[in-house]
C-alpha atoms as a PDB file:
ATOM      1  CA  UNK A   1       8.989  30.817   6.875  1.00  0.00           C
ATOM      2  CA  UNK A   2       5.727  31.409   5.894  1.00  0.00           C
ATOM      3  CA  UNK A   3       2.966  33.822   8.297  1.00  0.00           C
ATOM      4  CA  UNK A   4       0.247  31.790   6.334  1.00  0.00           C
ATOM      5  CA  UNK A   5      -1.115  28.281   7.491  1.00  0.00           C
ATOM      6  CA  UNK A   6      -0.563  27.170   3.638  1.00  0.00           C
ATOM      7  CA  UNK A   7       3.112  26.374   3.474  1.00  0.00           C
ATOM      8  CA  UNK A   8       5.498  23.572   3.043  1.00  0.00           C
ATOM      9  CA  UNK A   9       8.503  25.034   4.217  1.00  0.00           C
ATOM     10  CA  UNK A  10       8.660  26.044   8.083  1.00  0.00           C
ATOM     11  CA  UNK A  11      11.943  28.116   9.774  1.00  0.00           C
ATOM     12  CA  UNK A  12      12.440  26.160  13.443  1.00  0.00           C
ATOM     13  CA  UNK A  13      13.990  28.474  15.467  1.00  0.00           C
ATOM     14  CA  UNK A  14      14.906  28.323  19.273  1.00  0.00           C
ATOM     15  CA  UNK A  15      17.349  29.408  21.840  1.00  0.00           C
ATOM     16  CA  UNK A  16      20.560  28.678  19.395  1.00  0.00           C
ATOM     17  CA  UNK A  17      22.199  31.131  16.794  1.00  0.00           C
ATOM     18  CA  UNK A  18      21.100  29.917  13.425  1.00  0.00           C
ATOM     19  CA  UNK A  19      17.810  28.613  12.668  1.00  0.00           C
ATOM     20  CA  UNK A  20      16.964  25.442  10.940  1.00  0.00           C
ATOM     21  CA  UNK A  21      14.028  24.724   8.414  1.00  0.00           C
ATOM     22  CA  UNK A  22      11.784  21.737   7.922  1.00  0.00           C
ATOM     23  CA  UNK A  23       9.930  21.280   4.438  1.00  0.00           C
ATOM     24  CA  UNK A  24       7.646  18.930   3.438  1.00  0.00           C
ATOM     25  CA  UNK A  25       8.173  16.837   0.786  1.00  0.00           C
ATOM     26  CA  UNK A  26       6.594  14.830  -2.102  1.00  0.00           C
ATOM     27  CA  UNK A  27       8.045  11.425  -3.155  1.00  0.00           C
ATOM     28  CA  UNK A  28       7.487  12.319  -6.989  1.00  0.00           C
ATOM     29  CA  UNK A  29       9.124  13.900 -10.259  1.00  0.00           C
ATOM     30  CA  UNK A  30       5.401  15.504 -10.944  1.00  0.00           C
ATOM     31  CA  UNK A  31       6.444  19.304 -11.590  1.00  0.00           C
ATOM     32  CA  UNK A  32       3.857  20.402  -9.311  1.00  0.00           C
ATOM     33  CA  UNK A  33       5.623  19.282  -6.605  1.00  0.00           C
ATOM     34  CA  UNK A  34       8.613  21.447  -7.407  1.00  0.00           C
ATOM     35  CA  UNK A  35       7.191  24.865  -6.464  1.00  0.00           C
ATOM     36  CA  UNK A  36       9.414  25.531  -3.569  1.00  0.00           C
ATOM     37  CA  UNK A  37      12.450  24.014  -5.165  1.00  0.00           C
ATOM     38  CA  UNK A  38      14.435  27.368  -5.576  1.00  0.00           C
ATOM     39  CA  UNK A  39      13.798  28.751  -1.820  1.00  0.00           C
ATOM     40  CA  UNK A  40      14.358  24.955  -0.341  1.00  0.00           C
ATOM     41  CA  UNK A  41      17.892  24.772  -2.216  1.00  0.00           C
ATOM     42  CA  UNK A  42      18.587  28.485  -0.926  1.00  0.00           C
ATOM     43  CA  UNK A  43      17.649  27.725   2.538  1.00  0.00           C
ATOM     44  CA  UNK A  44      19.920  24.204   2.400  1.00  0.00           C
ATOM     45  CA  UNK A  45      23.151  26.465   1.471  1.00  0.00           C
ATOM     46  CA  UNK A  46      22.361  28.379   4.714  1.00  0.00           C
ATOM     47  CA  UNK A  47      22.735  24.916   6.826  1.00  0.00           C
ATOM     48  CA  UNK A  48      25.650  23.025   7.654  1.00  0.00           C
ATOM     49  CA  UNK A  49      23.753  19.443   7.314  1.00  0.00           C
ATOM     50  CA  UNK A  50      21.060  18.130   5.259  1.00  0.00           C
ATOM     51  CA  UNK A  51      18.645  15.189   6.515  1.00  0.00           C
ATOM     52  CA  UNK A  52      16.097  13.763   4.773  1.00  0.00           C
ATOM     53  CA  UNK A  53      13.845  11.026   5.706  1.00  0.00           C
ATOM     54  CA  UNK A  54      16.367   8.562   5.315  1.00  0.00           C
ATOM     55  CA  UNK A  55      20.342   8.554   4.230  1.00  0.00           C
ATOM     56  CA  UNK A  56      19.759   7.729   0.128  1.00  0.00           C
ATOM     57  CA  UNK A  57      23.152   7.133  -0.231  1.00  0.00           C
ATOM     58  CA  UNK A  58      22.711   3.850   2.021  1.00  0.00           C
ATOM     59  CA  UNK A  59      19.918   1.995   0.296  1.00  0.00           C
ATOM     60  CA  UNK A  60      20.547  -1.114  -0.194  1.00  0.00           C
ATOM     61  CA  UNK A  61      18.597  -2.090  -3.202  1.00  0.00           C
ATOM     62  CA  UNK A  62      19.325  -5.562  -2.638  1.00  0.00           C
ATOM     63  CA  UNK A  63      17.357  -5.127   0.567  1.00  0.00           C
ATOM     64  CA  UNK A  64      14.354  -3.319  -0.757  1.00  0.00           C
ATOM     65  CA  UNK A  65      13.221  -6.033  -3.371  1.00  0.00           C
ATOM     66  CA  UNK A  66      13.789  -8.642  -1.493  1.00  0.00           C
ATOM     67  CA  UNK A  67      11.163  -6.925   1.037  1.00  0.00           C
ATOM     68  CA  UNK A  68       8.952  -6.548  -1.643  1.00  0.00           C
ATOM     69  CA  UNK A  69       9.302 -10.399  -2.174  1.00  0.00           C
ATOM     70  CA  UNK A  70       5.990 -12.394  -0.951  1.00  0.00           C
ATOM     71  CA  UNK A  71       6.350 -15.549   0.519  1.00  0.00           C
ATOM     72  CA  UNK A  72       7.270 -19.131  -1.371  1.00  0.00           C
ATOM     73  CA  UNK A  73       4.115 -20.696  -1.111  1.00  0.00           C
ATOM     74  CA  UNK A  74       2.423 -17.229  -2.154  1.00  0.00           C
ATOM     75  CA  UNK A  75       1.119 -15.261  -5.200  1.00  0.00           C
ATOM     76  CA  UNK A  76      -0.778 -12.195  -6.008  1.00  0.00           C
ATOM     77  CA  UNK A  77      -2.842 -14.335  -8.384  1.00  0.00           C
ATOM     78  CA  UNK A  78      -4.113 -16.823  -5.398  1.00  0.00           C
ATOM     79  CA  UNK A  79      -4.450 -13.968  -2.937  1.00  0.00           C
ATOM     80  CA  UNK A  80      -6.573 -11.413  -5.283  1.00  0.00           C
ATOM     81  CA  UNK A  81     -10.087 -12.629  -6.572  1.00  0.00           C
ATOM     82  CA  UNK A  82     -10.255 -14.264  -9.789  1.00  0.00           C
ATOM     83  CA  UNK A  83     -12.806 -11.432 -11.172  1.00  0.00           C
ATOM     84  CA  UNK A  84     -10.895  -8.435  -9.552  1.00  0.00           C
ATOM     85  CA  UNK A  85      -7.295 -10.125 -10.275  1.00  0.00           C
ATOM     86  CA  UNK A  86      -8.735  -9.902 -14.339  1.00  0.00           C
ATOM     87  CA  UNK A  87      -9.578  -6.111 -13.776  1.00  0.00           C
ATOM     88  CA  UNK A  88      -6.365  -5.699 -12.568  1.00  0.00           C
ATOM     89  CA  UNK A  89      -4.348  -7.183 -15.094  1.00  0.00           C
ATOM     90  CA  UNK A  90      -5.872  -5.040 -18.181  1.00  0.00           C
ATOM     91  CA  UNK A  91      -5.528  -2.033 -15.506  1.00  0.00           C
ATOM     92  CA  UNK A  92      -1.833  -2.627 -14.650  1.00  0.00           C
ATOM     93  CA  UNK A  93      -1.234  -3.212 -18.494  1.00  0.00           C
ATOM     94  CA  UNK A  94      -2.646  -0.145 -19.356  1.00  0.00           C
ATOM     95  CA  UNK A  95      -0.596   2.094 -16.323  1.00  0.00           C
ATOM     96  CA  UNK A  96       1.950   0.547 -16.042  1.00  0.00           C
ATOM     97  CA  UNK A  97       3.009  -1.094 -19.567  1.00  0.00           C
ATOM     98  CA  UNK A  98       3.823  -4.333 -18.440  1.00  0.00           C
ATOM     99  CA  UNK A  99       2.264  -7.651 -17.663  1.00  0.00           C
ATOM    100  CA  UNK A 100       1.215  -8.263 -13.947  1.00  0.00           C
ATOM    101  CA  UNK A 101       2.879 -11.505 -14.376  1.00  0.00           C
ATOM    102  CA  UNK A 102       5.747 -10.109 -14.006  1.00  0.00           C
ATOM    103  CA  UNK A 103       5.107  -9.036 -10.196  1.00  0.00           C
ATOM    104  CA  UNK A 104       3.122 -12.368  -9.275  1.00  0.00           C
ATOM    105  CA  UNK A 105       5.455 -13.141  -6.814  1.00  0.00           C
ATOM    106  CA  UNK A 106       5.456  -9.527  -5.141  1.00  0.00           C
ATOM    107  CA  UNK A 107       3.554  -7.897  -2.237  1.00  0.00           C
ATOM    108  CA  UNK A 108       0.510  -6.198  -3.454  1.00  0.00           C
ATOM    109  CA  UNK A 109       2.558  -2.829  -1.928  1.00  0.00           C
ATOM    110  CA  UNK A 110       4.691  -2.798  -4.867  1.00  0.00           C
ATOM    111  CA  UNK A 111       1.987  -3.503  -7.486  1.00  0.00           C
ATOM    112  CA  UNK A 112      -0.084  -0.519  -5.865  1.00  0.00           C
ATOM    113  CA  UNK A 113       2.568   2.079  -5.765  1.00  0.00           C
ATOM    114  CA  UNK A 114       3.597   1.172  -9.744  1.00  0.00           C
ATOM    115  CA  UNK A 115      -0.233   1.967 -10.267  1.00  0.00           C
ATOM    116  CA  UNK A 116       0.185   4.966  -8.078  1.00  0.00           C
ATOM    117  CA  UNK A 117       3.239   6.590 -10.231  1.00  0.00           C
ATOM    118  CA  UNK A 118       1.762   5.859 -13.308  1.00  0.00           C
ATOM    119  CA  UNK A 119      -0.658   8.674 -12.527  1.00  0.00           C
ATOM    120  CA  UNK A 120       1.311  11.490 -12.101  1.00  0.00           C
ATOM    121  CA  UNK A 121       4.011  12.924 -14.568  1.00  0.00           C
ATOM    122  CA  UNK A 122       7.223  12.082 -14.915  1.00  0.00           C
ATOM    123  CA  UNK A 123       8.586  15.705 -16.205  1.00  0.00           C
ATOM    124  CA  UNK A 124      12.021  15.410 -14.287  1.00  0.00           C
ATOM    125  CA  UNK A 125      15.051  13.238 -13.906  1.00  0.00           C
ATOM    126  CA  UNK A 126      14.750  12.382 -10.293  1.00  0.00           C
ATOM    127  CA  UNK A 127      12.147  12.815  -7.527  1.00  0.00           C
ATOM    128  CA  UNK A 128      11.558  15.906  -5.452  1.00  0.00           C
ATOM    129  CA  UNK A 129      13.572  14.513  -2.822  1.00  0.00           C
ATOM    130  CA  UNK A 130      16.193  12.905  -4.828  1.00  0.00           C
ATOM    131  CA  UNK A 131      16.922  16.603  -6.362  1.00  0.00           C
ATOM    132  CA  UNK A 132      17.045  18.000  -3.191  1.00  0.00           C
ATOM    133  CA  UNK A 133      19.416  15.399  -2.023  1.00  0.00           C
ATOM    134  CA  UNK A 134      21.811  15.730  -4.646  1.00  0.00           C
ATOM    135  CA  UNK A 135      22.047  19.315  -4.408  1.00  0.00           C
ATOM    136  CA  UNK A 136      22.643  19.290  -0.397  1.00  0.00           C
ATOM    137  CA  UNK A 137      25.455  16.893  -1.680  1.00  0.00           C
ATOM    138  CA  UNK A 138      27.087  18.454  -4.106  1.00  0.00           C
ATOM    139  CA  UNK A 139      27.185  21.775  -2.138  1.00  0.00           C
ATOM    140  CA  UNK A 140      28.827  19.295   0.310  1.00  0.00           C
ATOM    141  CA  UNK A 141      26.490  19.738   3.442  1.00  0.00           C
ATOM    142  CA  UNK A 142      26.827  16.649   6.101  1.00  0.00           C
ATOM    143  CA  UNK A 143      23.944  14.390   4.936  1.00  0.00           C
ATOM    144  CA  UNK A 144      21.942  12.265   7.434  1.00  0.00           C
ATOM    145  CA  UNK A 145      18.621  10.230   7.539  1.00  0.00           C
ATOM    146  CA  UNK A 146      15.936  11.267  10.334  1.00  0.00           C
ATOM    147  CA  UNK A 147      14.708   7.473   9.679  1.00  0.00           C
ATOM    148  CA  UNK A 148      17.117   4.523   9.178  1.00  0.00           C
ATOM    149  CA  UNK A 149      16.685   2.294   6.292  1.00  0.00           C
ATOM    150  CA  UNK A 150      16.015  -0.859   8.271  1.00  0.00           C
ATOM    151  CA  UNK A 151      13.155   1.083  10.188  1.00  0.00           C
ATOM    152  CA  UNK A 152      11.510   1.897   7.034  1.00  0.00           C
ATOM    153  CA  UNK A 153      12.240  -1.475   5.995  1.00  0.00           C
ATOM    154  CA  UNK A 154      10.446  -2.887   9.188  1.00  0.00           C
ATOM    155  CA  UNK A 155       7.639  -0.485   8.848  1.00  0.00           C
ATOM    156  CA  UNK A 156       6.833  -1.933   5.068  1.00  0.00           C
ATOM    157  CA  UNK A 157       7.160  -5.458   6.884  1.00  0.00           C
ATOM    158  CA  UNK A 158       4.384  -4.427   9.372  1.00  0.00           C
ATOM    159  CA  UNK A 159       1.969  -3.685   6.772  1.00  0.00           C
ATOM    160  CA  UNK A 160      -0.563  -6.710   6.984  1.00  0.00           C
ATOM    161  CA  UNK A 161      -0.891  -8.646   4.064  1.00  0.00           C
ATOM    162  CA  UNK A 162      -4.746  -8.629   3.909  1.00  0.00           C
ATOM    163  CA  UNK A 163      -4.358  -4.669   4.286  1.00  0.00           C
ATOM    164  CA  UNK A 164      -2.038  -4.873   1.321  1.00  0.00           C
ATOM    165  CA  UNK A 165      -4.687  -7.618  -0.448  1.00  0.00           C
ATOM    166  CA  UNK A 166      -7.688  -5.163   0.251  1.00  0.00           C
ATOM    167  CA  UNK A 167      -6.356  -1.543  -0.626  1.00  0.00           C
ATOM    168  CA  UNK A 168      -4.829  -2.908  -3.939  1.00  0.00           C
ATOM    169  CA  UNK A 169      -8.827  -4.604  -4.370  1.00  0.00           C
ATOM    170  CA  UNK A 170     -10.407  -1.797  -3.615  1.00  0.00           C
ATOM    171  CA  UNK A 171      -7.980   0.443  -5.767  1.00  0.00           C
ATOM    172  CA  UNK A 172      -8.939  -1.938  -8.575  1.00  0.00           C
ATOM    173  CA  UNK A 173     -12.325  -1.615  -8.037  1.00  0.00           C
ATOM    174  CA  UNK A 174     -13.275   1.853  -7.773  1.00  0.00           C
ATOM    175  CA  UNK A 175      -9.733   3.056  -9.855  1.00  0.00           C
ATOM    176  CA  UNK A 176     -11.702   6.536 -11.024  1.00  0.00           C
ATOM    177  CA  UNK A 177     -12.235   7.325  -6.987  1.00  0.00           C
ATOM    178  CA  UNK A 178      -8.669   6.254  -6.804  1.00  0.00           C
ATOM    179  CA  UNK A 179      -7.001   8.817  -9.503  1.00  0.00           C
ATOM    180  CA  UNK A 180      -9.631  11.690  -8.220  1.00  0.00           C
ATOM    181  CA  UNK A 181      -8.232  11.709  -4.361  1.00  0.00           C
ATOM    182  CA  UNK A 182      -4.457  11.016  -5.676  1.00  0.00           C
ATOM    183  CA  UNK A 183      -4.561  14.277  -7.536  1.00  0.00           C
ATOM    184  CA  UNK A 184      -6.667  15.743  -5.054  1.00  0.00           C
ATOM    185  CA  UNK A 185      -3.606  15.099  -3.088  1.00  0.00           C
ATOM    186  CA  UNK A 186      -1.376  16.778  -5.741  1.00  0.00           C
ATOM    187  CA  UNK A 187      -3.413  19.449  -5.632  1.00  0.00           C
ATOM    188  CA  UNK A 188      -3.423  20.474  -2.095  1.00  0.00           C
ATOM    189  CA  UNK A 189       0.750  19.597  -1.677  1.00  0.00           C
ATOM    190  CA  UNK A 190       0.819  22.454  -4.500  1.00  0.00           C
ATOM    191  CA  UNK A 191      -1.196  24.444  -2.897  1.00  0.00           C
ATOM    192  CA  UNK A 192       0.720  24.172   0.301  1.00  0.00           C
ATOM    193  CA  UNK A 193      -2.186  23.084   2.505  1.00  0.00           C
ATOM    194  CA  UNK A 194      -1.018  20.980   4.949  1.00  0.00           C
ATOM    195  CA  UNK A 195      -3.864  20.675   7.172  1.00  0.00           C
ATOM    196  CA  UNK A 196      -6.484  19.403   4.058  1.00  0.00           C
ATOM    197  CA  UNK A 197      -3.473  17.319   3.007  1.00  0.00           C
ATOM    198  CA  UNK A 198      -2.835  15.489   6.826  1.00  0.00           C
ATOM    199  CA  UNK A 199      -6.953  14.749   7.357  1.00  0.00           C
ATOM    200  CA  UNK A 200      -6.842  13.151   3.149  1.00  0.00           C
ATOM    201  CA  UNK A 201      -3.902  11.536   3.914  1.00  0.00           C
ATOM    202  CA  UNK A 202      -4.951  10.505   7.628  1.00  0.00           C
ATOM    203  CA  UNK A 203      -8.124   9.395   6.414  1.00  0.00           C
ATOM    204  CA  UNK A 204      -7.320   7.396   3.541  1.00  0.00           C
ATOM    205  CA  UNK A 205      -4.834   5.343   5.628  1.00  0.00           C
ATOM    206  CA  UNK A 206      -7.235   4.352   7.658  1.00  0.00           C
ATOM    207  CA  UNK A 207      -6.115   1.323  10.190  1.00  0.00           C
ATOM    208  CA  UNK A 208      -2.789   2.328   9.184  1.00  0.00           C
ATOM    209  CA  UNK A 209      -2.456   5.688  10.732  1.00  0.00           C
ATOM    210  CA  UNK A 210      -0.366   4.786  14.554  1.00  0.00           C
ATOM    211  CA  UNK A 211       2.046   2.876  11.836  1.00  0.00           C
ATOM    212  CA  UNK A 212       2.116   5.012   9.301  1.00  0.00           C
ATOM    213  CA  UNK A 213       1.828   8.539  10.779  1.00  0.00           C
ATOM    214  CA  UNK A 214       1.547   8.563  14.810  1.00  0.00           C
ATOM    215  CA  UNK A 215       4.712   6.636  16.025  1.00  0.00           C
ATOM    216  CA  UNK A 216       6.503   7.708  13.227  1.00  0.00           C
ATOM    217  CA  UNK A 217       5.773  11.558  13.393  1.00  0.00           C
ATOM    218  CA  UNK A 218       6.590  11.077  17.468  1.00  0.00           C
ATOM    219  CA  UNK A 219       9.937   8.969  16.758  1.00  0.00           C
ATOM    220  CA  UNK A 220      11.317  11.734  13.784  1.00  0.00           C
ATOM    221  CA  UNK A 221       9.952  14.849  15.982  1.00  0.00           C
ATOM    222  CA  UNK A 222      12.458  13.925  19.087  1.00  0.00           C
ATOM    223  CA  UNK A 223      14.812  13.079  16.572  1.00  0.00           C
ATOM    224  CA  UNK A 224      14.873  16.782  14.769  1.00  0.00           C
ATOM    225  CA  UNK A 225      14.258  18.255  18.234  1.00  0.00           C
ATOM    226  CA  UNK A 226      17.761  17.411  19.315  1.00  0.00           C
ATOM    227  CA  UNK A 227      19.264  17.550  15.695  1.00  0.00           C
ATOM    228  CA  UNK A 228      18.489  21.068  15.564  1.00  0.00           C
ATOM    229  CA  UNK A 229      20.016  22.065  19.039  1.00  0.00           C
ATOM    230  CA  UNK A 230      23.526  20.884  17.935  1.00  0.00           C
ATOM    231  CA  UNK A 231      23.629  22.554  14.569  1.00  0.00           C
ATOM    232  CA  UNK A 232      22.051  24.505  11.691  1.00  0.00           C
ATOM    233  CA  UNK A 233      19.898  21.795   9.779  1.00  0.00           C
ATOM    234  CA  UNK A 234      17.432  21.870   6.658  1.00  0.00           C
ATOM    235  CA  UNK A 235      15.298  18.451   6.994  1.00  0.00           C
ATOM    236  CA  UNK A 236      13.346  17.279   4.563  1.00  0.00           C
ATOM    237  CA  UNK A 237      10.779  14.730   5.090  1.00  0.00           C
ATOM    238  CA  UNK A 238       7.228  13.470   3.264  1.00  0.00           C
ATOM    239  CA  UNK A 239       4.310  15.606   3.512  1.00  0.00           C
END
């Protein structure tokens, strides 16, 4: 697509007619991430199917917070620190809007990525990839998931609970380091630079990268790989 190393949007072509096109997303309604939004959609009305990390039409909600559900004999109040679990309540209050009570009995995941969205805008109805989604829909492309939503499911389950306990700590802790390399983030998906954006990323997952990034990048690569040979295909997947 794009002769520079700075771009989201990539044209996979090969030994078939038509080619396909892979573009990185960004799980947000943050205007900044929007920049390609006009060549993605024109690109997705050259393809016959749409697939996006997973099929958002079969989420089962249901599912999702009860994964977000800690144990019975568990709370984020016993896990966190007393001190740190005091600093996060009058920080969650003040992103977020609501008590932490609230999410007591809820993996520290969910009370992280709450935090997370709070710092970035909220200019448009629906996330990058929801938009993009709908569109591919309505222009009635075949939609499919590259991921299922019980693997992403089991990958949230994998996430250790003292990983969970510690990031959301350390977030509290050191929240101003926090914001700076979340919009730091923002600022390089704008800019299109993938590579900067893969070592933050990498790096800031830390422990978390063969989960998070290495068997999953393998796993979805094989997966386009023989998508693309059978027909003309726009995927869309995180950055």
């Amino acid at each position: 697509m794009n002769k520079k190393k700075n771009a989201l949007l990539w044209e996979i072509k090969g030994e078939w007619k038509t080619p396909s096109y892979l573009f990185g997303t960004m799980h947000v309604r943050d205007n900044r991430a929007f920049g390609y939004q006009a060549l993605a959609e024109e690109k997705i009305l050259a393809c016959d199917v749409y697939a996006a990390e997973m099929n958002l039409d079969e989420i089962n909600q249901v599912a999702m917070a009860d994964s977000m559900d800690l144990d019975a004999d568990l709370s984020l109040s016993t896990l966190i620190k007393p001190k740190v679990y005091k600093r996060l309540e009058k920080l969650f209050l003040r992103q977020v809007g609501m008590p932490l009570a609230i999410f007591d009995q809820n993996q520290p995941i969910l009370v992280s990525n709450l935090i997370t969205e709070s710092l970035l805008s909220k200019d448009t109805p629906l996330s990058l990839d929801a938009t993009l989604w709908h569109f591919a829909r309505d222009h009635e492309k075949i939609m499919l998931g590259i991921e299922t939503f019980e693997e992403q499911l089991d990958i949230l389950a994998r996430i250790p609970l003292e990983y969970q306990v510690k990031a959301l700590s350390d977030m509290t802790r050191n929240f101003k380091k926090f914001r700076n390399q979340l919009l730091k983030l923002t600022d390089l998906y704008q800019e299109g630079n993938i590579r900067q954006l893969y070592k933050s990323s990498k790096k800031q997952a830390g422990k978390m990268r063969k989960l998070m990034f290495y068997d999953r990048n393998k796993i979805m690569a094989d997966r386009i790989a023989r998508l693309v040979e059978e027909q003309s295909a726009f995927v869309a997947i995180g950055a």
